[in-house]
PDB file of N, CA and C in Angstrom:
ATOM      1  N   UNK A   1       0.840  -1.176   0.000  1.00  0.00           N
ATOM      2  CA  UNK A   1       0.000   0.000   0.000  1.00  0.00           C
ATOM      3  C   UNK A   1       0.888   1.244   0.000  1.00  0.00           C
ATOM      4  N   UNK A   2       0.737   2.121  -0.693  1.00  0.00           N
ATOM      5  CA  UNK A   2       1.614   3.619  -0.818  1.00  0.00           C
ATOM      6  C   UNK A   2       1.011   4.205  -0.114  1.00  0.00           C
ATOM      7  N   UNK A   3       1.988   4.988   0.678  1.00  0.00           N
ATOM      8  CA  UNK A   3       1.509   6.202   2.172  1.00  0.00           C
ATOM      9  C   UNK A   3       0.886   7.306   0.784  1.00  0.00           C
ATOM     10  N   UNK A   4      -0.432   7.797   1.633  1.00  0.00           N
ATOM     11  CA  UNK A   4      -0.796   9.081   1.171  1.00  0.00           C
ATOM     12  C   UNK A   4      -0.657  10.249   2.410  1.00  0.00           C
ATOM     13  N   UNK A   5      -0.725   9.865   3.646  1.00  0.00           N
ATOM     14  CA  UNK A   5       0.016  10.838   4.716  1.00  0.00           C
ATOM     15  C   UNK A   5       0.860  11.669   5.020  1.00  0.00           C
ATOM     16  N   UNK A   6       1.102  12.673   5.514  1.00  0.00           N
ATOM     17  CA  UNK A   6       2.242  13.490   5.393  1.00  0.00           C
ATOM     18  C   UNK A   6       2.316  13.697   6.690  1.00  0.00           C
ATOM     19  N   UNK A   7       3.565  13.834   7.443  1.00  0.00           N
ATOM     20  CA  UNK A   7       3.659  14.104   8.710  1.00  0.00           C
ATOM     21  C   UNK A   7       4.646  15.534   8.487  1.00  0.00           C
ATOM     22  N   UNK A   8       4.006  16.482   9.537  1.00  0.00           N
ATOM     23  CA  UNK A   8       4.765  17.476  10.177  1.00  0.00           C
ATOM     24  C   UNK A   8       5.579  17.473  11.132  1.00  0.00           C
ATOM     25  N   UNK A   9       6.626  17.882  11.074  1.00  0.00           N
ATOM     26  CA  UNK A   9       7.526  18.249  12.497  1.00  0.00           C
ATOM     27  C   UNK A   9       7.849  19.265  12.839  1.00  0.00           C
ATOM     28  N   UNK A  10       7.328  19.944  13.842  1.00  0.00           N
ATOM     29  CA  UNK A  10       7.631  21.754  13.693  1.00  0.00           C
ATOM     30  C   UNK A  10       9.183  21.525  15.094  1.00  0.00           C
ATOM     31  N   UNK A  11      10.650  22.163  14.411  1.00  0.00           N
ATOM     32  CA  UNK A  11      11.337  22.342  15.063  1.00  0.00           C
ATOM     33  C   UNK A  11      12.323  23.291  15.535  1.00  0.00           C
ATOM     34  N   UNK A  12      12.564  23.411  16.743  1.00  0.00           N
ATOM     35  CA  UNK A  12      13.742  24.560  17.047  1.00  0.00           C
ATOM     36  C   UNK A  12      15.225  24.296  17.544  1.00  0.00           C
ATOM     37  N   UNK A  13      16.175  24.633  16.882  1.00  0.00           N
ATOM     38  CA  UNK A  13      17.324  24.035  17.337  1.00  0.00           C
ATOM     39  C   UNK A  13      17.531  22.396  17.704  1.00  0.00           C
ATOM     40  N   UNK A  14      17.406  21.405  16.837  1.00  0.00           N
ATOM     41  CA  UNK A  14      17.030  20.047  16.992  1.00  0.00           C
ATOM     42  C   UNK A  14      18.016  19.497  16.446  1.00  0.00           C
ATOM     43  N   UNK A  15      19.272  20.059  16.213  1.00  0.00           N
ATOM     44  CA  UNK A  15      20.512  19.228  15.314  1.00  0.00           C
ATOM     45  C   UNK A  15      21.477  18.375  15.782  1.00  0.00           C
ATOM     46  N   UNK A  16      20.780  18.233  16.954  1.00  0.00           N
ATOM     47  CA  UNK A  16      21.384  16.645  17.758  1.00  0.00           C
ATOM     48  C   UNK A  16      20.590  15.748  17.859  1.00  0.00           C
ATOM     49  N   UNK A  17      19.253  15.812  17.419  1.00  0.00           N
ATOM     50  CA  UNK A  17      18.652  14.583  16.750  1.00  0.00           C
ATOM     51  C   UNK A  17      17.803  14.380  16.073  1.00  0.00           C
ATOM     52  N   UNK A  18      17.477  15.510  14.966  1.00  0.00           N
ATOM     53  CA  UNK A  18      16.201  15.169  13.991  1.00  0.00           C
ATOM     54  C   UNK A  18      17.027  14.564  12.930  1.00  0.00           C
ATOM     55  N   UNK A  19      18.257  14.340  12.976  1.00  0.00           N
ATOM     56  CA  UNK A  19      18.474  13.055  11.823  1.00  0.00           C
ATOM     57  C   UNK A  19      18.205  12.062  11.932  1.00  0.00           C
ATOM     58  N   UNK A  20      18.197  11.380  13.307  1.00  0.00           N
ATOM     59  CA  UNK A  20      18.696  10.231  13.643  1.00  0.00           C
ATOM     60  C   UNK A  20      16.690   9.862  13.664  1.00  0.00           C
ATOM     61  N   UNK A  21      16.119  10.532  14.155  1.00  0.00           N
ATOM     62  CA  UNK A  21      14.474  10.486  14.554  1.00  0.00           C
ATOM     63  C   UNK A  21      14.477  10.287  13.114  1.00  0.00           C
ATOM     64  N   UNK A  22      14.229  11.030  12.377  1.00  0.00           N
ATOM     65  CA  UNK A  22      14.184  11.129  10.898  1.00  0.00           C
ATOM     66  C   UNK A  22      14.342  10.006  10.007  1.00  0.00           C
ATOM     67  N   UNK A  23      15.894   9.665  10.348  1.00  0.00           N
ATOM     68  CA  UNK A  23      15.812   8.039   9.516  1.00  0.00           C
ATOM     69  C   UNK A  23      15.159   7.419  10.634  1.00  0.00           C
ATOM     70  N   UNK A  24      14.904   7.370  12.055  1.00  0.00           N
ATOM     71  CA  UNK A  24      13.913   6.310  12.306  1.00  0.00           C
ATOM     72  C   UNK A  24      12.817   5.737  11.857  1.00  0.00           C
ATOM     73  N   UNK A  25      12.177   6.638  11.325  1.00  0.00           N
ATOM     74  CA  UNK A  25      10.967   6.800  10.088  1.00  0.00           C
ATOM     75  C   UNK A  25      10.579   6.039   9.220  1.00  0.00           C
ATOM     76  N   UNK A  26      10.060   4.636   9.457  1.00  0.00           N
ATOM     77  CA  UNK A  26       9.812   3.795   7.706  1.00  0.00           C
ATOM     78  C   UNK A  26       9.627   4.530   6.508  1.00  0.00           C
ATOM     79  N   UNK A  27      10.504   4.253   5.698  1.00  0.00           N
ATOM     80  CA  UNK A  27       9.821   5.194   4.444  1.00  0.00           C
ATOM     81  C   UNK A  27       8.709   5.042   3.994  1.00  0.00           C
ATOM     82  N   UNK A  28       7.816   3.840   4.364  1.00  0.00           N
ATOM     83  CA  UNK A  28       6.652   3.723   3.806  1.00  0.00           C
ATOM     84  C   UNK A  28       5.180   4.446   4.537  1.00  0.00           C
ATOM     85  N   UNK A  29       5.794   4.931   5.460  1.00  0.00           N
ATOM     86  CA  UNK A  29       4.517   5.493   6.136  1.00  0.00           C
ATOM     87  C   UNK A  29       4.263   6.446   6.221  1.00  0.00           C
ATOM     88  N   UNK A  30       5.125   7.837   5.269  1.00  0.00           N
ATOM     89  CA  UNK A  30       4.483   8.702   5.013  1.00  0.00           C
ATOM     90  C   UNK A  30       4.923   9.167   3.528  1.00  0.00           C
ATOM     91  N   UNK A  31       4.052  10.048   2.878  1.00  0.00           N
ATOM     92  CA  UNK A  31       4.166  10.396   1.309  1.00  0.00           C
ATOM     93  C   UNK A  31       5.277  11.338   1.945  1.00  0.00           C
ATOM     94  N   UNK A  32       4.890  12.362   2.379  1.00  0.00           N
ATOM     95  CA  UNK A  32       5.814  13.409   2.838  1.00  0.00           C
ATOM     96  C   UNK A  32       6.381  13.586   3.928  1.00  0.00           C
ATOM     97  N   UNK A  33       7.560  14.155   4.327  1.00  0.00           N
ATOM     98  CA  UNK A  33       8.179  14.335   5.758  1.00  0.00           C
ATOM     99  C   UNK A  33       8.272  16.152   5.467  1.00  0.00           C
ATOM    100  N   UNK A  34       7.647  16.986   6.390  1.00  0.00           N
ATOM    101  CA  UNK A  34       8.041  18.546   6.269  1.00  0.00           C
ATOM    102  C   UNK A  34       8.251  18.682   7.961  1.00  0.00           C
ATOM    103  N   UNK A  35       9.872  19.407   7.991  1.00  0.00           N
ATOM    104  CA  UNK A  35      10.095  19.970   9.069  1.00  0.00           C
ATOM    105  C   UNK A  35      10.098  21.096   9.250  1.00  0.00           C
ATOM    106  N   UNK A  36       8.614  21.633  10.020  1.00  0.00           N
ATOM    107  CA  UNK A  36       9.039  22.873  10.155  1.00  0.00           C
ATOM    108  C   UNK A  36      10.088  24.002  10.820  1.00  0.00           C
ATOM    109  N   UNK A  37      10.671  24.802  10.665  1.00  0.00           N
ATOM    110  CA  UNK A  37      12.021  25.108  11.259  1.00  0.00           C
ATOM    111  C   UNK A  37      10.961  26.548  11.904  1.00  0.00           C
ATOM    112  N   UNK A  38      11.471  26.378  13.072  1.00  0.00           N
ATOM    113  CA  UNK A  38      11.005  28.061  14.072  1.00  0.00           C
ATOM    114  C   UNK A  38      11.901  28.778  14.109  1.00  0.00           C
ATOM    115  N   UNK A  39      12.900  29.050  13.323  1.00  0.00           N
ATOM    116  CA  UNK A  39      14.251  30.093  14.062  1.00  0.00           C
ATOM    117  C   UNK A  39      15.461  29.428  14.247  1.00  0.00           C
ATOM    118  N   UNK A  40      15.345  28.379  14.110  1.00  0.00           N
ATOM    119  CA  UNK A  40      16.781  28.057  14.388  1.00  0.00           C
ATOM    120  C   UNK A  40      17.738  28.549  13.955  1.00  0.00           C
ATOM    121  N   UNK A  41      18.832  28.103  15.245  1.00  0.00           N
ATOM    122  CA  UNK A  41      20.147  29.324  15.048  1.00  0.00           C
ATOM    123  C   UNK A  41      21.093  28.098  15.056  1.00  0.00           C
ATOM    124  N   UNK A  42      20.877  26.894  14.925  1.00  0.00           N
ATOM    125  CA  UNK A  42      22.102  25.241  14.568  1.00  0.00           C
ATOM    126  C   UNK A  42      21.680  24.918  13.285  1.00  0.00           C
ATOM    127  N   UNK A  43      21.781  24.096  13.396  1.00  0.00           N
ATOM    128  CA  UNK A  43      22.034  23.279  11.836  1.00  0.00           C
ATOM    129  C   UNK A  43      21.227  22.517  11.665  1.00  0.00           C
ATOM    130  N   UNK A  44      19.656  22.577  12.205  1.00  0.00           N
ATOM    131  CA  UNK A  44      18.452  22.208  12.239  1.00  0.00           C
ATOM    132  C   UNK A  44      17.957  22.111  10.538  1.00  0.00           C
ATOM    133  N   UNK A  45      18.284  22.572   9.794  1.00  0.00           N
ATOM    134  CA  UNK A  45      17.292  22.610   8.843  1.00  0.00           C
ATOM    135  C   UNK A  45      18.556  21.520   7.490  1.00  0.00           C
ATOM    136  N   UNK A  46      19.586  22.244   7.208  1.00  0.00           N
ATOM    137  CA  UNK A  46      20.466  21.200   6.971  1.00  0.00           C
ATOM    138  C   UNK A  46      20.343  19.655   7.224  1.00  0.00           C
ATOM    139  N   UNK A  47      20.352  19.720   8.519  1.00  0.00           N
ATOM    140  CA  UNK A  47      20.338  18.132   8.886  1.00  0.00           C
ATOM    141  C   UNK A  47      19.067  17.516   8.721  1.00  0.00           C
ATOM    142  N   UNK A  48      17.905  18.137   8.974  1.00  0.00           N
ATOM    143  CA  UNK A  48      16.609  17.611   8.366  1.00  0.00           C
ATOM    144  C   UNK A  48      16.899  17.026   6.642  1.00  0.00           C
ATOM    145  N   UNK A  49      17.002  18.253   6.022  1.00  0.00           N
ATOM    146  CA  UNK A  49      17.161  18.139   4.546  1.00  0.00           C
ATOM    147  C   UNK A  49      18.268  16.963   4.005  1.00  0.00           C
ATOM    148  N   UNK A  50      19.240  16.651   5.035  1.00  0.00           N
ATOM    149  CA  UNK A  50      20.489  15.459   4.312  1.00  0.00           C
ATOM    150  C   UNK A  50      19.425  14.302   4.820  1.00  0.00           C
ATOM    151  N   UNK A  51      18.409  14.389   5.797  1.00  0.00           N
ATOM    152  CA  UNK A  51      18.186  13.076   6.302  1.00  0.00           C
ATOM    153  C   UNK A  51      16.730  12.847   5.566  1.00  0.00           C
ATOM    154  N   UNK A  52      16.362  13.634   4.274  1.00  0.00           N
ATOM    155  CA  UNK A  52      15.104  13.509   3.295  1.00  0.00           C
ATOM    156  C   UNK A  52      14.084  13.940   3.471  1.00  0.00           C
ATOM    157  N   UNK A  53      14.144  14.910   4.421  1.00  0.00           N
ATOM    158  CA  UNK A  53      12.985  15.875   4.817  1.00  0.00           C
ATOM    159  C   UNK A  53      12.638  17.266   3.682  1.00  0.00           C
ATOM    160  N   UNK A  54      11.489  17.871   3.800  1.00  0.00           N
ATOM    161  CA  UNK A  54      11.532  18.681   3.130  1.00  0.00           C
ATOM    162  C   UNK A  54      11.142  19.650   4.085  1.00  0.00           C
ATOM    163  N   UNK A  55      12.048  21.097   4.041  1.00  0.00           N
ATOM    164  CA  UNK A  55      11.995  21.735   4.852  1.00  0.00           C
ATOM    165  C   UNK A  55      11.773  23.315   4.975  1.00  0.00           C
ATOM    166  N   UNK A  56      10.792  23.798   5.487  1.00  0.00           N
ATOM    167  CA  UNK A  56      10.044  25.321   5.416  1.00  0.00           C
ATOM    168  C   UNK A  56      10.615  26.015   6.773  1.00  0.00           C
ATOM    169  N   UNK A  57      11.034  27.220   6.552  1.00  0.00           N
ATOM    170  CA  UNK A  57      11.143  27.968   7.389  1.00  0.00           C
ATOM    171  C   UNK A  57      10.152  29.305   7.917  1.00  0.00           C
ATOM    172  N   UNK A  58      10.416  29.996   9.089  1.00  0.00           N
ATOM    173  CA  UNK A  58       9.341  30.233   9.380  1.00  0.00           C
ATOM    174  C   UNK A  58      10.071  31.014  10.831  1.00  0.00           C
ATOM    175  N   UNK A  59      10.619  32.488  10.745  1.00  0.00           N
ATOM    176  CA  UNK A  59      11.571  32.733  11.552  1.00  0.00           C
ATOM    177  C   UNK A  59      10.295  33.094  12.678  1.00  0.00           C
ATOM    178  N   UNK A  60       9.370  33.893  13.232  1.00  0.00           N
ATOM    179  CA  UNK A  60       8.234  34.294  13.785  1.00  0.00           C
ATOM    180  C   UNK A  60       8.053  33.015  14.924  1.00  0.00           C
ATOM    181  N   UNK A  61       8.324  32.875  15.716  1.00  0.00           N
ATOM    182  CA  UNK A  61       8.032  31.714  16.851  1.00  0.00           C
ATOM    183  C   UNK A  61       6.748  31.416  17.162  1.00  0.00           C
ATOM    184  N   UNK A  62       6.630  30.755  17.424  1.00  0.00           N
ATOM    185  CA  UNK A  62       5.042  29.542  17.588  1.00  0.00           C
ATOM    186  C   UNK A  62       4.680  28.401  16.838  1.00  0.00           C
ATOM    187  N   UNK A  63       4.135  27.365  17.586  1.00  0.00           N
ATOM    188  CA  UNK A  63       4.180  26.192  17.305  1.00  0.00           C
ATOM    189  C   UNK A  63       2.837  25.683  16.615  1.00  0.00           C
ATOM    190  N   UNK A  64       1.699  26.855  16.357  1.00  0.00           N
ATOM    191  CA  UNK A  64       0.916  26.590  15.935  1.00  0.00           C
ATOM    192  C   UNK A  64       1.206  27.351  14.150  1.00  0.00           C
ATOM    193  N   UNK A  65       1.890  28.575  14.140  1.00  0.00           N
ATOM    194  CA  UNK A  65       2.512  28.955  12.924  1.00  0.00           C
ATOM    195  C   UNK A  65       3.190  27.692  12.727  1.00  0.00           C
ATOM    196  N   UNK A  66       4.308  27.498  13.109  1.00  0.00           N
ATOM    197  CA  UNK A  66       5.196  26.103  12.357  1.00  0.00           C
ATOM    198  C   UNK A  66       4.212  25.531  11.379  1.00  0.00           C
ATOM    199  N   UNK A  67       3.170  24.888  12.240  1.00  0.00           N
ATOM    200  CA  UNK A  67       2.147  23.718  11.507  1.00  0.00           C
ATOM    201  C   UNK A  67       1.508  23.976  10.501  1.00  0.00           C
ATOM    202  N   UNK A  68       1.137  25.412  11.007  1.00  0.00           N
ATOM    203  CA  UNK A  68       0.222  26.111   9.642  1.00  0.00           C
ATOM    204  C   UNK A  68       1.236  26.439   8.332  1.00  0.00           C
ATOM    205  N   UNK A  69       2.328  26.857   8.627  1.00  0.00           N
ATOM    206  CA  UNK A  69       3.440  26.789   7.017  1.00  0.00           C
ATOM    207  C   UNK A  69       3.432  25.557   6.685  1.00  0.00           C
ATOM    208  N   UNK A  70       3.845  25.031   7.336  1.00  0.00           N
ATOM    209  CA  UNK A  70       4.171  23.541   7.117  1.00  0.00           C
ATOM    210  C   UNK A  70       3.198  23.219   6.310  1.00  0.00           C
ATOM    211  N   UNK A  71       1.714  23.195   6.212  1.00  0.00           N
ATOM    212  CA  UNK A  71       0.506  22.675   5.700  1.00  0.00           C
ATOM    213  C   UNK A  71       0.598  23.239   4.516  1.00  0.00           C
ATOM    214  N   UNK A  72       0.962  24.380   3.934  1.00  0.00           N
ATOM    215  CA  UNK A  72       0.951  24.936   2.730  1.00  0.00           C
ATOM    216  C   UNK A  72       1.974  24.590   2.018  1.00  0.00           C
ATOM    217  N   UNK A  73       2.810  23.453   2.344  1.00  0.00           N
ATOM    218  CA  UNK A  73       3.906  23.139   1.401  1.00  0.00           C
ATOM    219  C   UNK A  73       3.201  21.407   0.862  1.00  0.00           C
ATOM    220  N   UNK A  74       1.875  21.035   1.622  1.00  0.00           N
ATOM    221  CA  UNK A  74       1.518  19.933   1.188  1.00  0.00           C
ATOM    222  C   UNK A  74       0.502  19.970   0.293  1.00  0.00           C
TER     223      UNK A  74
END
């Protein structure tokens, strides 16, 4: 069965482990992976993107913004 799901991840400064979470991830269980980035000031969005994420930024803090960009890239 092919994922039609998309999961969000809204994150801030997470570059000690949204790779590793990231490949935890079956590839089959979601169509899309979008991390949303809040500001980060590490290497949060980089490391999403090497680990096959697709990734929106979104400098303005809040976790309900994150989700809502995030939704317009699906």
């Amino acid at each position: 069965m092919k994922a039609t799901a998309a999961l969000i991840i809204p994150a801030l400064n997470e570059e000690a482990v949204i790779g590793n979470m990231l490949r935890g991830i079956p590839s089959s269980l979601f169509a899309l992976i979008v991390v949303a980035d809040n500001g980060s000031t590490d290497r949060t969005c980089e490391v999403a993107r090497s680990a096959g994420a697709t990734v929106v930024s979104l400098p303005e803090r809040g976790y309900g913004r994150a989700c809502l960009r995030a939704m317009r890239e699906i």
